[in-house]
Structures are given as C-alpha cells and as structure tokens.
N, C-alpha and C. Protein backbone atom coordinates (compact mmCIF):
# COMPACT_ATOMS: atom_id res chain seq x y z
N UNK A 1 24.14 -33.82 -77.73
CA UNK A 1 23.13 -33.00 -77.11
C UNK A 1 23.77 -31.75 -76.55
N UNK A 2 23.00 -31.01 -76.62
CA UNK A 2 23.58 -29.52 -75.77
C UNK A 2 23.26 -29.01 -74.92
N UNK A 3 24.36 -29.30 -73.85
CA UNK A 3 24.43 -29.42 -72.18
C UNK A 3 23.51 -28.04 -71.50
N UNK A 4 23.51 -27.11 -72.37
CA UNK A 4 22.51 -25.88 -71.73
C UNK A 4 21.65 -26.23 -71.93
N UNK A 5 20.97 -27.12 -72.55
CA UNK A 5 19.61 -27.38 -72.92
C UNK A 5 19.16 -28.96 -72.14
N UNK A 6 19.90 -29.64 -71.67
CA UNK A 6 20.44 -30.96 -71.23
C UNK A 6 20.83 -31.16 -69.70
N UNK A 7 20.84 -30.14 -68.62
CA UNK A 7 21.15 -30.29 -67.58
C UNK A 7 20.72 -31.79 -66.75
N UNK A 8 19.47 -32.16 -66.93
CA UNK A 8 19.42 -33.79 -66.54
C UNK A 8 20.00 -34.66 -66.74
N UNK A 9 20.55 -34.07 -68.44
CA UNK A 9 21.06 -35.85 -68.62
C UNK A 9 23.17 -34.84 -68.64
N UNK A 10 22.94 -34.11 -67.65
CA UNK A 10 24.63 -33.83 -67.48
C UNK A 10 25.28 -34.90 -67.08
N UNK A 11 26.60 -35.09 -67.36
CA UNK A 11 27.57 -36.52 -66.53
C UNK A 11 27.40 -36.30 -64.89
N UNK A 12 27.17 -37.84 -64.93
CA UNK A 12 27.14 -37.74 -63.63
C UNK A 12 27.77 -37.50 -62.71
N UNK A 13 28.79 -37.15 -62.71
CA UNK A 13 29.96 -36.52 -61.80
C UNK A 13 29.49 -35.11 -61.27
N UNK A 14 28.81 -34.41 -62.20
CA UNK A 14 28.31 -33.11 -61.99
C UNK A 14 27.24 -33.29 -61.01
N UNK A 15 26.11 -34.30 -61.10
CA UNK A 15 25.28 -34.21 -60.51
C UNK A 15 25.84 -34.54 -59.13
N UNK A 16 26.56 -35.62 -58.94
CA UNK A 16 26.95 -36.00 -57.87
C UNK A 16 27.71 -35.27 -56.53
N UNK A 17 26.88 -34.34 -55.87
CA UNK A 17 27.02 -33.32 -54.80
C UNK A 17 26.62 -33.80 -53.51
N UNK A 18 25.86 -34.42 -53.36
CA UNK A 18 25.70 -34.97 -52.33
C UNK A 18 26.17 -36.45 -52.19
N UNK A 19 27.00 -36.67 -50.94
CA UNK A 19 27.64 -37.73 -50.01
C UNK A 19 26.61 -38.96 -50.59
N UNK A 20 25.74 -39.20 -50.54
CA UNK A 20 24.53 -40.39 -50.76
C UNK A 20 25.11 -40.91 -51.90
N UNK A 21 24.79 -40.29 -53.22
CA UNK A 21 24.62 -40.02 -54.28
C UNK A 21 26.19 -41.28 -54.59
N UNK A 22 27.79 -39.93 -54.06
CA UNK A 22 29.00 -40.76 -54.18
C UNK A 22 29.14 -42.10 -53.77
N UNK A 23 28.51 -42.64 -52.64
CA UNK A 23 28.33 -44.10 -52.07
C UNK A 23 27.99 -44.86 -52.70
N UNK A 24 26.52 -43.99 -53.56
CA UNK A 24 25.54 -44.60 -54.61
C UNK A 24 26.76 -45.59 -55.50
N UNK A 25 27.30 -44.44 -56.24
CA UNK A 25 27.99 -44.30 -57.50
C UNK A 25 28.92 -45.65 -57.43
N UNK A 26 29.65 -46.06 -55.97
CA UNK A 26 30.39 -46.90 -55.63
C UNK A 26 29.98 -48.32 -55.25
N UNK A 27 28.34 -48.05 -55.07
CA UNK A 27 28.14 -49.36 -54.90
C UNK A 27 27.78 -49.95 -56.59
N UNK A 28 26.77 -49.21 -57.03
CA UNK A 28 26.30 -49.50 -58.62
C UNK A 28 27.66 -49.85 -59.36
N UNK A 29 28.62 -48.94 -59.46
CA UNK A 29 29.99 -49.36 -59.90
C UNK A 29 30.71 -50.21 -60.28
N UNK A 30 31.15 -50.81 -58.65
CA UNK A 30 31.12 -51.93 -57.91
C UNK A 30 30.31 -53.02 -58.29
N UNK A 31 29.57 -53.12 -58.39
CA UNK A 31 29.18 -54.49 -58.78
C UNK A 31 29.52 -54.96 -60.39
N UNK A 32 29.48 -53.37 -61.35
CA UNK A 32 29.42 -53.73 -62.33
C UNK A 32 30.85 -53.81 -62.82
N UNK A 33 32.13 -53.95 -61.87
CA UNK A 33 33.14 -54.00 -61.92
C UNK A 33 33.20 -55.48 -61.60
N UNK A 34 32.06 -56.23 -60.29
CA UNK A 34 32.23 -57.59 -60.46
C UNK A 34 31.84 -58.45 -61.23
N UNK A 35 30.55 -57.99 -62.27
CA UNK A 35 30.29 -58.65 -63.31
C UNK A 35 31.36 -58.58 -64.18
N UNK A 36 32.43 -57.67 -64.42
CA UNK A 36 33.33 -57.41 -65.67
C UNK A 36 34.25 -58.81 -65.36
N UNK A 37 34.56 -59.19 -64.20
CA UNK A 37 35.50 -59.99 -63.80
C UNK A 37 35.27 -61.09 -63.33
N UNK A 38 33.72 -61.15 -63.42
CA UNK A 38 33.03 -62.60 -64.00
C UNK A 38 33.21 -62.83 -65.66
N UNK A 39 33.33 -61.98 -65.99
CA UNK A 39 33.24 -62.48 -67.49
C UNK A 39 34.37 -63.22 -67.62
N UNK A 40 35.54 -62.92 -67.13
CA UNK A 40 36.92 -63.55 -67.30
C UNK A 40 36.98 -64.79 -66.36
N UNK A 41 36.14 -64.99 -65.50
CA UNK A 41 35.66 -66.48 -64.91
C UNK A 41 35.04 -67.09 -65.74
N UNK A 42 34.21 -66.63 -66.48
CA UNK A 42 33.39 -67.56 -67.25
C UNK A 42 33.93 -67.82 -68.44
N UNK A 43 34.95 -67.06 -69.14
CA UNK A 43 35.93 -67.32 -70.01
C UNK A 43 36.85 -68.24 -70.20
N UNK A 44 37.50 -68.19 -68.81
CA UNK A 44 38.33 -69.62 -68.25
C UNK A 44 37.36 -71.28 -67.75
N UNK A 45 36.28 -70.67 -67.51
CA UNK A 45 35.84 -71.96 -66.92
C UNK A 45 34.99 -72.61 -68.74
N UNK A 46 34.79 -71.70 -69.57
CA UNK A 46 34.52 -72.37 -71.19
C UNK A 46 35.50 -73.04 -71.50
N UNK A 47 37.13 -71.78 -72.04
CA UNK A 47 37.93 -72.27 -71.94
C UNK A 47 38.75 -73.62 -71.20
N UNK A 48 38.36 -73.88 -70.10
CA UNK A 48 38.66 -75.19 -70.02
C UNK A 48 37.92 -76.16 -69.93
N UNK A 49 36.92 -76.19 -70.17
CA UNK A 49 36.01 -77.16 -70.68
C UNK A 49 36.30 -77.58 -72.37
N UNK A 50 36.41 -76.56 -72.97
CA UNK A 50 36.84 -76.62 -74.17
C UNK A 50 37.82 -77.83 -74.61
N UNK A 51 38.93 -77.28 -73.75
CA UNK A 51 40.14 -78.32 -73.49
C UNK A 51 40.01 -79.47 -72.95
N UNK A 52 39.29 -79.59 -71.88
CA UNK A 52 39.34 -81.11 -71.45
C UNK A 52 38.56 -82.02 -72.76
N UNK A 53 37.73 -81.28 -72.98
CA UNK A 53 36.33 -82.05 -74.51
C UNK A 53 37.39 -82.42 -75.44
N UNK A 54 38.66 -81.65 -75.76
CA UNK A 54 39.99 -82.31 -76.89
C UNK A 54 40.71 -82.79 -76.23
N UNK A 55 41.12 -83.22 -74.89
CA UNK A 55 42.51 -84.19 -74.34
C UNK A 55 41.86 -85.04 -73.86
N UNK A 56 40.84 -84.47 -72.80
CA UNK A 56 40.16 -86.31 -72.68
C UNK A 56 38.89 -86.59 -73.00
N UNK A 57 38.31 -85.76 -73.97
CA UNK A 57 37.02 -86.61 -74.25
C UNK A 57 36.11 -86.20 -73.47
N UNK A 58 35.89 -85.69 -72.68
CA UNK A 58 34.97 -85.45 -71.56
C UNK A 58 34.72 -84.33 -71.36
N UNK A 59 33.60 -83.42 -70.20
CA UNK A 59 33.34 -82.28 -70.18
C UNK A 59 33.69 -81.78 -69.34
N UNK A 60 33.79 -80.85 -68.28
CA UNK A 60 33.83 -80.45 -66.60
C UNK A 60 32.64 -80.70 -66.46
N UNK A 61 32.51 -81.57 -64.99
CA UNK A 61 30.86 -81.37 -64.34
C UNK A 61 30.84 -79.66 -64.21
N UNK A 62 29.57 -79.29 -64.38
CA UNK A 62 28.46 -77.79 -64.41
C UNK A 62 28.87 -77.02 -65.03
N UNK A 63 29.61 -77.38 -66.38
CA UNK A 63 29.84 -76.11 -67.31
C UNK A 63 29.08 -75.22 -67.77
N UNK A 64 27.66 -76.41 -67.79
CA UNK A 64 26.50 -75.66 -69.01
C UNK A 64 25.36 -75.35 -67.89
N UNK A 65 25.88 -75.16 -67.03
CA UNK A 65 24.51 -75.15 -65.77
C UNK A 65 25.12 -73.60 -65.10
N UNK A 66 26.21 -73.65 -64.95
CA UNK A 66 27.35 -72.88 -64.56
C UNK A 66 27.74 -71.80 -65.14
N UNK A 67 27.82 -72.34 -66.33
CA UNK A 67 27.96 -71.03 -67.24
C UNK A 67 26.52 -69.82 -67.47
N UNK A 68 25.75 -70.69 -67.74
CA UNK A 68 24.08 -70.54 -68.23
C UNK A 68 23.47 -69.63 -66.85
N UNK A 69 24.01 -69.72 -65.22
CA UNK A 69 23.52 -68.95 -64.46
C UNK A 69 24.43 -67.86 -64.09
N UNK A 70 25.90 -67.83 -64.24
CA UNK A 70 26.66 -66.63 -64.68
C UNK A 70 26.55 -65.91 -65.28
N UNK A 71 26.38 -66.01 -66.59
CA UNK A 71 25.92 -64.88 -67.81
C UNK A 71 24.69 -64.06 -67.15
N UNK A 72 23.74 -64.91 -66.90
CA UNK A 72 22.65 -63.96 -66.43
C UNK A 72 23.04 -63.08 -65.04
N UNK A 73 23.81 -63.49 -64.07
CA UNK A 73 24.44 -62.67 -62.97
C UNK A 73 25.37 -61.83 -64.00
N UNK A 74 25.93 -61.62 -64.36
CA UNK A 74 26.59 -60.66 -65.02
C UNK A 74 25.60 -60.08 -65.62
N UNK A 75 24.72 -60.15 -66.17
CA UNK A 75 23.79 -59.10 -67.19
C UNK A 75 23.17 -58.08 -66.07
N UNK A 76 22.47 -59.06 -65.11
CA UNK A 76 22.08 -58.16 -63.90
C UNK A 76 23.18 -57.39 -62.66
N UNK A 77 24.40 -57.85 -62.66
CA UNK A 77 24.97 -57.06 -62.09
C UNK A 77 25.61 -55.68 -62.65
N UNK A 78 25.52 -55.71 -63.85
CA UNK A 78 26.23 -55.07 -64.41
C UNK A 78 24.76 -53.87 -65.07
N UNK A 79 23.88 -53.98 -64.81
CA UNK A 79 22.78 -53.37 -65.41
C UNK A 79 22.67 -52.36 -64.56
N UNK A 80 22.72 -51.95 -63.20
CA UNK A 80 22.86 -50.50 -62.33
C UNK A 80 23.77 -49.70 -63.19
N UNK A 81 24.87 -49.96 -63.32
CA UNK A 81 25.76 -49.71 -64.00
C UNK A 81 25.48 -48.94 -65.17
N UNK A 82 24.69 -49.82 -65.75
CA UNK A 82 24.44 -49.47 -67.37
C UNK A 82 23.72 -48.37 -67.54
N UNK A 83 22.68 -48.24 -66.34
CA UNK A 83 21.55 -47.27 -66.29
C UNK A 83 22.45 -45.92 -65.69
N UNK A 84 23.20 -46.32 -64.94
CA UNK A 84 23.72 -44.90 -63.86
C UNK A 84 24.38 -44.08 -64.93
N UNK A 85 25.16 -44.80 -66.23
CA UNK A 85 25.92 -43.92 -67.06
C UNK A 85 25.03 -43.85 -68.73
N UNK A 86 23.45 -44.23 -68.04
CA UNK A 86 22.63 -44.09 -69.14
C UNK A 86 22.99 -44.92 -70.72
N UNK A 87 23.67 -45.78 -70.62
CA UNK A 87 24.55 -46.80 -71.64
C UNK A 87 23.43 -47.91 -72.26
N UNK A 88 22.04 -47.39 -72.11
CA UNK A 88 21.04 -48.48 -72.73
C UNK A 88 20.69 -48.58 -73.76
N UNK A 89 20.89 -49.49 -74.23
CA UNK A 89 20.39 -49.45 -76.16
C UNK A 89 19.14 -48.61 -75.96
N UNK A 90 19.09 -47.67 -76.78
CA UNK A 90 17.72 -47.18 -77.24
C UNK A 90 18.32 -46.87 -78.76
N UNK A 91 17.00 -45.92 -79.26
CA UNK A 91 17.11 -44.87 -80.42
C UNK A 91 17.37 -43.76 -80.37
N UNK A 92 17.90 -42.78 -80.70
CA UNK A 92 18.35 -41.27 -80.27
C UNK A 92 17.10 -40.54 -81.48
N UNK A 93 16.56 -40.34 -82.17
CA UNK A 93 15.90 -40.35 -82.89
C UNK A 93 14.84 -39.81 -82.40
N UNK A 94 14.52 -39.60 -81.29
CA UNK A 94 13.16 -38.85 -80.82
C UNK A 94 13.52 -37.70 -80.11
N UNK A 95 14.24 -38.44 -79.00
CA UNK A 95 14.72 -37.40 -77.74
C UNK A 95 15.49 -36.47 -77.50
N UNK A 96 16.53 -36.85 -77.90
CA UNK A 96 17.54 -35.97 -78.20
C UNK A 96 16.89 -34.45 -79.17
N UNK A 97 16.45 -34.93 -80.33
CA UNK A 97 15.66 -33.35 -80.92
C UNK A 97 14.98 -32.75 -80.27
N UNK A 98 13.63 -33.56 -79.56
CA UNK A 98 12.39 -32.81 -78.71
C UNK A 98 13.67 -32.22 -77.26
N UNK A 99 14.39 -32.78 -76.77
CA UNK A 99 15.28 -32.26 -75.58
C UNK A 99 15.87 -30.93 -75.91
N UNK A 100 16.25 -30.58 -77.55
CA UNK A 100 16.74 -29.61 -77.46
C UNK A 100 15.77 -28.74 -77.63
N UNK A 101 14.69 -28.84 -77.96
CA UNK A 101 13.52 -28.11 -78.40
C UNK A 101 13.08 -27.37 -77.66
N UNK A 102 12.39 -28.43 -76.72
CA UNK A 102 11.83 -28.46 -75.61
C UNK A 102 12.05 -29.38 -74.30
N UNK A 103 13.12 -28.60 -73.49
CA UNK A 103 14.12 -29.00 -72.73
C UNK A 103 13.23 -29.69 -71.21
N UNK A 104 12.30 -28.87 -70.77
CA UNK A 104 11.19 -29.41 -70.34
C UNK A 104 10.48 -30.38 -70.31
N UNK A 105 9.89 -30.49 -71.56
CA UNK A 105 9.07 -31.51 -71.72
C UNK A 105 10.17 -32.56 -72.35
N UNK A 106 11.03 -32.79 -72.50
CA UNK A 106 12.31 -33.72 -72.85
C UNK A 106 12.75 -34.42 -71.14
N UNK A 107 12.98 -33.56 -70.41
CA UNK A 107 13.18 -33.81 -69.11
C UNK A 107 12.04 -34.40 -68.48
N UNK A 108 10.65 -34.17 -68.97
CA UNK A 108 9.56 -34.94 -68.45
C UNK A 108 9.57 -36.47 -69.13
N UNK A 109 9.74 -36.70 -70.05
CA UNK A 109 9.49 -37.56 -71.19
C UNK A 109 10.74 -38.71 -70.67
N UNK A 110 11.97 -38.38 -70.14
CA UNK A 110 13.01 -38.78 -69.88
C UNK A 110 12.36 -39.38 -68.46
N UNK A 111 11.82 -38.88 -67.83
CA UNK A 111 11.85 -39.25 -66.75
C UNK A 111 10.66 -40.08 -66.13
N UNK A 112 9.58 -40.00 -67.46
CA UNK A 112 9.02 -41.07 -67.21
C UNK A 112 9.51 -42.53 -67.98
N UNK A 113 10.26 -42.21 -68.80
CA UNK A 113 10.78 -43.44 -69.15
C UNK A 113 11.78 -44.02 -68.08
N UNK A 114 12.53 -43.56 -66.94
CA UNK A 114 12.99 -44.15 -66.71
C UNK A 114 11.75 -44.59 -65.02
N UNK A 115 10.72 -43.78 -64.89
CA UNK A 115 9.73 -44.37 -63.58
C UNK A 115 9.35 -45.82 -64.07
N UNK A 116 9.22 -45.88 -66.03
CA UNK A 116 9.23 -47.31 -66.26
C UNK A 116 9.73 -48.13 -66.21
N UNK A 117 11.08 -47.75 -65.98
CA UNK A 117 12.35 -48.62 -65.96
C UNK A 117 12.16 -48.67 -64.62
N UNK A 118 12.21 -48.47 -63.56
CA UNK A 118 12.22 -48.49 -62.21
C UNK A 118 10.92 -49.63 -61.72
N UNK A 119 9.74 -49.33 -62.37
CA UNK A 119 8.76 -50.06 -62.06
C UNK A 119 9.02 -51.63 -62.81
N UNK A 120 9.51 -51.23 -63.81
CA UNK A 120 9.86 -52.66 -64.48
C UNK A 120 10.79 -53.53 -63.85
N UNK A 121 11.76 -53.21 -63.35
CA UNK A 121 12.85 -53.80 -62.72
C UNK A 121 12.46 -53.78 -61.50
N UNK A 122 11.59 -53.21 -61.05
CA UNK A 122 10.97 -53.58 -59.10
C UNK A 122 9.91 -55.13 -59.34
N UNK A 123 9.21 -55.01 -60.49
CA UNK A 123 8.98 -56.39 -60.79
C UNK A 123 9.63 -57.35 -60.80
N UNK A 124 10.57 -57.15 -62.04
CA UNK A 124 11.55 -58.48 -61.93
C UNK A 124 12.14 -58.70 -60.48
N UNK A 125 12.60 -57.89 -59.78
CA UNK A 125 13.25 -58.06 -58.52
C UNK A 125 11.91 -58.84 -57.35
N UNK A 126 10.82 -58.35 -57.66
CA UNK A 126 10.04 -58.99 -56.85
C UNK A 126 9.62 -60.43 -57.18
N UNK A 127 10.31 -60.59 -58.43
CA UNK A 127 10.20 -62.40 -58.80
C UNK A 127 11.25 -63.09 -58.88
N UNK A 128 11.95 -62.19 -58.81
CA UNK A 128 13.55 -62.82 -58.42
C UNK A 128 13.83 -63.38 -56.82
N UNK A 129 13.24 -62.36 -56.33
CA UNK A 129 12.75 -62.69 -54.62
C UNK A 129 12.15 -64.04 -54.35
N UNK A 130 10.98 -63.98 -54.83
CA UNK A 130 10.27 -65.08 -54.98
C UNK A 130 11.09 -66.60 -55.12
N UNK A 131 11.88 -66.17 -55.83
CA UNK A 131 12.31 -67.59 -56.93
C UNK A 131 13.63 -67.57 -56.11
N UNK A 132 14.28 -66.76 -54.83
CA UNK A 132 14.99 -67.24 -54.22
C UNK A 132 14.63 -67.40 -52.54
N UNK A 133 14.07 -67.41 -51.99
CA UNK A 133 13.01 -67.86 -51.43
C UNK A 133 12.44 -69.43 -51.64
N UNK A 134 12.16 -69.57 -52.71
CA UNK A 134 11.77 -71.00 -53.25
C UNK A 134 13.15 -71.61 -52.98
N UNK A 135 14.12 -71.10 -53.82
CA UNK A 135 15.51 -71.83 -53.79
C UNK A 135 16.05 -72.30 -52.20
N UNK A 136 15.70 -71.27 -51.39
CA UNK A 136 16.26 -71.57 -49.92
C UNK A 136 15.32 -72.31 -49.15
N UNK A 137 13.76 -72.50 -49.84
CA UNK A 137 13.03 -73.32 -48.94
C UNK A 137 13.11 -74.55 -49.70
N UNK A 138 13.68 -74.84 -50.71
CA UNK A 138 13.41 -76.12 -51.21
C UNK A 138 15.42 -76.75 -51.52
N UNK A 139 15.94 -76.12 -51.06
CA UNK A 139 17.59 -76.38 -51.36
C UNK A 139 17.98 -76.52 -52.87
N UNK A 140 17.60 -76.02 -53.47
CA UNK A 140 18.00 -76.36 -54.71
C UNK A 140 19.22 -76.24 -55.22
N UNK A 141 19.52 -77.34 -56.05
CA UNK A 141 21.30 -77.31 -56.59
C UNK A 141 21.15 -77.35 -58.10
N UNK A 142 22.41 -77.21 -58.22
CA UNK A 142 22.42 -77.52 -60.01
C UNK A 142 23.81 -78.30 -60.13
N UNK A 143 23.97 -79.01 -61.16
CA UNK A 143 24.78 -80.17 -61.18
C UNK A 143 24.56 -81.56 -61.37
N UNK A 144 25.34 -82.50 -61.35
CA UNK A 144 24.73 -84.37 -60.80
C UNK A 144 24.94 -84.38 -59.39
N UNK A 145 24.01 -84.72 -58.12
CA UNK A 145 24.30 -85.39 -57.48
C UNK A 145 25.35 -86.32 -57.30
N UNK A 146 26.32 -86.49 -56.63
CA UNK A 146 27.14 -87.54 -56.62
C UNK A 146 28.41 -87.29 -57.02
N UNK A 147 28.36 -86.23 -58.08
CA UNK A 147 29.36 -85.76 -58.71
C UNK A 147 29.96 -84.46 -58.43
N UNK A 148 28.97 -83.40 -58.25
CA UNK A 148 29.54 -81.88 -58.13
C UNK A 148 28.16 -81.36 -58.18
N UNK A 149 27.62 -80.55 -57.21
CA UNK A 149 26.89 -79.91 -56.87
C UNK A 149 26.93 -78.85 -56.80
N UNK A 150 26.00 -77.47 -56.06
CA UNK A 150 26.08 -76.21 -56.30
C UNK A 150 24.99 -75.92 -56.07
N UNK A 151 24.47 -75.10 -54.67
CA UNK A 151 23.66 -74.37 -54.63
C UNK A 151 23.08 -73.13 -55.47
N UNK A 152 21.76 -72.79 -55.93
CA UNK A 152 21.37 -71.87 -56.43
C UNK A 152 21.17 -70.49 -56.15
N UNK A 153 20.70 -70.44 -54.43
CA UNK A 153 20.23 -69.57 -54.06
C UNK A 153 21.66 -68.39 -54.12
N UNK A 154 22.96 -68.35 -54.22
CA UNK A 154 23.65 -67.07 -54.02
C UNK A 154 23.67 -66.97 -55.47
N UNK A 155 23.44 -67.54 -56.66
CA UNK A 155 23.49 -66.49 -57.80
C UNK A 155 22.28 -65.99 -57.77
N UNK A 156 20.47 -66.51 -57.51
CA UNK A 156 19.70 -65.82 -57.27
C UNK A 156 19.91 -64.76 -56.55
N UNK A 157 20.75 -64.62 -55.46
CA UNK A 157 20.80 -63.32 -54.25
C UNK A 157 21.39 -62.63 -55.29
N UNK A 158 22.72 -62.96 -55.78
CA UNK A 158 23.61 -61.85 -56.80
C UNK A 158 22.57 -61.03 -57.96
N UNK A 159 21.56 -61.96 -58.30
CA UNK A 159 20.47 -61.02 -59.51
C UNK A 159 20.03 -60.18 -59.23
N UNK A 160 19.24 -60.96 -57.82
CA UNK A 160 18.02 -60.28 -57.06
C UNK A 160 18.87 -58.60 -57.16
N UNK A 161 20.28 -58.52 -56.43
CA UNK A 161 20.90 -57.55 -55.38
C UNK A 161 20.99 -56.64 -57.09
N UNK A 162 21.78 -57.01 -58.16
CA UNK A 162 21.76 -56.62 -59.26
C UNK A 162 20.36 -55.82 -60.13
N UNK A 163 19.29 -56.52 -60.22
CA UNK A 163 17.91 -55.74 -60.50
C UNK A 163 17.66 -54.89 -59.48
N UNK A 164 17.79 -55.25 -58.29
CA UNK A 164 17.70 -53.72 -57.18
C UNK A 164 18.61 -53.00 -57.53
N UNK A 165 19.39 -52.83 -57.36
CA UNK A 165 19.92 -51.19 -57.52
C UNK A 165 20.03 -50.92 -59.18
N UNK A 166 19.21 -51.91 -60.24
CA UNK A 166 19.39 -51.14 -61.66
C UNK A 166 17.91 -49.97 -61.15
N UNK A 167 17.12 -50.74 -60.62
CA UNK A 167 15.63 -50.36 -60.37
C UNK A 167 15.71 -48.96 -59.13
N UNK A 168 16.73 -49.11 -58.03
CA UNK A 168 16.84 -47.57 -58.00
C UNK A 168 17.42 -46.83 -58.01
N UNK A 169 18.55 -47.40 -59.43
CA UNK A 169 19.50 -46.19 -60.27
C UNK A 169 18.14 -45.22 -61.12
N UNK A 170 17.48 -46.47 -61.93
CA UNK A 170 16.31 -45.97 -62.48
C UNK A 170 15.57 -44.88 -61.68
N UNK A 171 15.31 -45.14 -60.26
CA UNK A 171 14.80 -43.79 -59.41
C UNK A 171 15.36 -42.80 -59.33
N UNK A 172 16.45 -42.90 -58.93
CA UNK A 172 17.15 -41.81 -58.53
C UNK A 172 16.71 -40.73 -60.18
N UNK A 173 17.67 -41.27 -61.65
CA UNK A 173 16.89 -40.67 -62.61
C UNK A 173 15.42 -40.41 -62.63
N UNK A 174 14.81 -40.87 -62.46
CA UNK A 174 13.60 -40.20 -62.49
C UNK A 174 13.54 -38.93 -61.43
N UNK A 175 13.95 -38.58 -60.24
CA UNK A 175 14.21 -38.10 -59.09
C UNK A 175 14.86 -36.84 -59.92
N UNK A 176 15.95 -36.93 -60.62
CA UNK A 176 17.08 -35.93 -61.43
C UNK A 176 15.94 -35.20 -62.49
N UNK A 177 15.07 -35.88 -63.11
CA UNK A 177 14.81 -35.64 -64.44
C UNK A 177 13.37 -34.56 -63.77
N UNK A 178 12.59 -34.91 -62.73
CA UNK A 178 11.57 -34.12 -62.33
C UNK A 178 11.67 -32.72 -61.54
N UNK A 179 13.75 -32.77 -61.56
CA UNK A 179 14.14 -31.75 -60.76
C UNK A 179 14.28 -30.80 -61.90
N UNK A 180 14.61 -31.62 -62.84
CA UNK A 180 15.33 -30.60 -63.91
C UNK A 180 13.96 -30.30 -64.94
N UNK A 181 13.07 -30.65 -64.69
CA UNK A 181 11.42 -29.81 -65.20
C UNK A 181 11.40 -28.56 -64.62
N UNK A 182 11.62 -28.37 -62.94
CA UNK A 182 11.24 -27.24 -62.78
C UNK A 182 12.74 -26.10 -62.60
N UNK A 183 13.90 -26.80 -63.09
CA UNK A 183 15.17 -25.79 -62.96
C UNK A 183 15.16 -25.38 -64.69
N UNK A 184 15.00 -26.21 -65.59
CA UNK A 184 14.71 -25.89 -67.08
C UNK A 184 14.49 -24.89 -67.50
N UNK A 185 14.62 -23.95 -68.44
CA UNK A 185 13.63 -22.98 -68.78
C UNK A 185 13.64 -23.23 -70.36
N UNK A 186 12.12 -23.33 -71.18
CA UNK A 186 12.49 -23.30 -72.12
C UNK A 186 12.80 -22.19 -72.97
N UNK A 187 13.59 -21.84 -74.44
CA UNK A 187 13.71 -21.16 -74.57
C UNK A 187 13.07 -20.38 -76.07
C-alpha cells in the first residue's frame, strides 16, 4: 500500500505520540508475549504426556482438559496483539485498491470494519464474563476429583482480560481510521 495514500493504516510506532497509546502498546504486547510462552508450556506439558503414554502406559492427569483450555487462552491473549499490528487473516483484494483510490472512503470502510470487530469482541467478552462469574459462583474445576484438580475461573479471567483489550485495540482503530477521514485528502 502507499503510505501517502495510507496514513491510518501507517506502523504503529508512527501513530504512537501520545503516552496512553505507548502503555497501550505494552500492555496488548505483553500479553501476547505471554501467550507466545504458553505455547512452549503447552508443548512440554503434550510432550510429556506423550512420554509417559510410551514408558508407562498411562497419561498425566489434565492433559486433555489442560491443554484444550490453554490453546484457547493463548488464541485470546494473543489476539490484542494480532489486531494492534493489524496481522488478521483477511483478503487484500478489496481494500487495499479502493484505499489507494479513494483514501477516504478506504479509511471509512476500514474503520467500520474494525467498530465490528470491537462490537464483536465486546460480546464475546460479555459472555466470557458471564461464564466466569458462573465459574466463581459455582467453583468449578476440571480434572478427577481425588486425583488432580484445577480451578477454571483464572483461565476464564485470562480470556475474558484477552478479548478486552483485542475489543479496545479494535477501538482505538476505529478512533485512528475516523481521524484519518478527515486528515485524508483525496486525490
């Protein structure tokens, strides 16, 4: 894309002038630096499950309970992230041409896609809420009894905290993209 024509979707380093913004950058970051290093927890904890299933026959108690609510904390922690450096699967196939076209209405178009993304992910977060809430009024574990247990409610908190700030990375873009409608000019 061509950055004279593209000022919204500039790297974010550029945009990032105000103090808020840098904090922003460090918390969204940050988390998606702790999902990266969940992955290598959840690597080792397969990995040795793997191994015990060939030396003794057996599994680790909460591999598949364990594993199965990690992956999804990593998808959501790591999703602020994804959005802040704009890294989301799409198609380039529309936007990118109409952006250079019409830099304006590209910057409008951009930025309601991401008020959708914001509204979409304030949903999920508001049922993620829900569903940890439930978890803390009803104690819920995962595991066997008797054997190895594990509360639910802090990987729910880790999602919940994860869909919030993808949902207002998503704002803030929308916030960038309605600025850059009226700094735009088309040409």
């Amino acid at each position: 894309m061509n950055e004279k024509n593209n000022n919204f979707a500039a790297p974010i380093k550029e945009r990032q002038s105000h103090w808020l913004l840098r904090y922003w950058s460090l918390i969204a970051d940050g988390l998606g630096a702790i999902g990266t290093i969940l992955i290598g927890v959840l690597m080792i904890i397969i990995c040795s499950d793997v191994v015990m299933r060939n030396l003794f026959g057996s599994s680790l108690p909460l591999v598949s309970e364990l594993g199965a609510l990690t992956l999804v904390m990593i998808v959501f922690l790591q999703l602020g992230t994804t959005v802040r450096h704009e890294r989301l699967a799409r198609t380039e196939l529309f936007l990118p041409p109409f952006t250079a076209k019409f830099p304006r209405a590209g910057a409008f178009v951009k930025a309601m896609w991401d008020l959708v993304g914001a509204i979409l992910c304030g949903f999920i977060a508001n049922s993620t809420y829900k569903i940890l809430l439930k978890d803390l009024k009803f104690d819920n574990y995962i595991g066997v009894t008797g054997v190895l247990t594990l509360p639910t409610w802090p990987f729910r908190l880790m999602i919940l905290i994860g869909i919030s700030v993808a949902a207002i990375q998503f704002f803030v873009h929308v916030i960038a993209g309605l600025k850059a409608i009226f700094t735009l000019k088309e040409e």
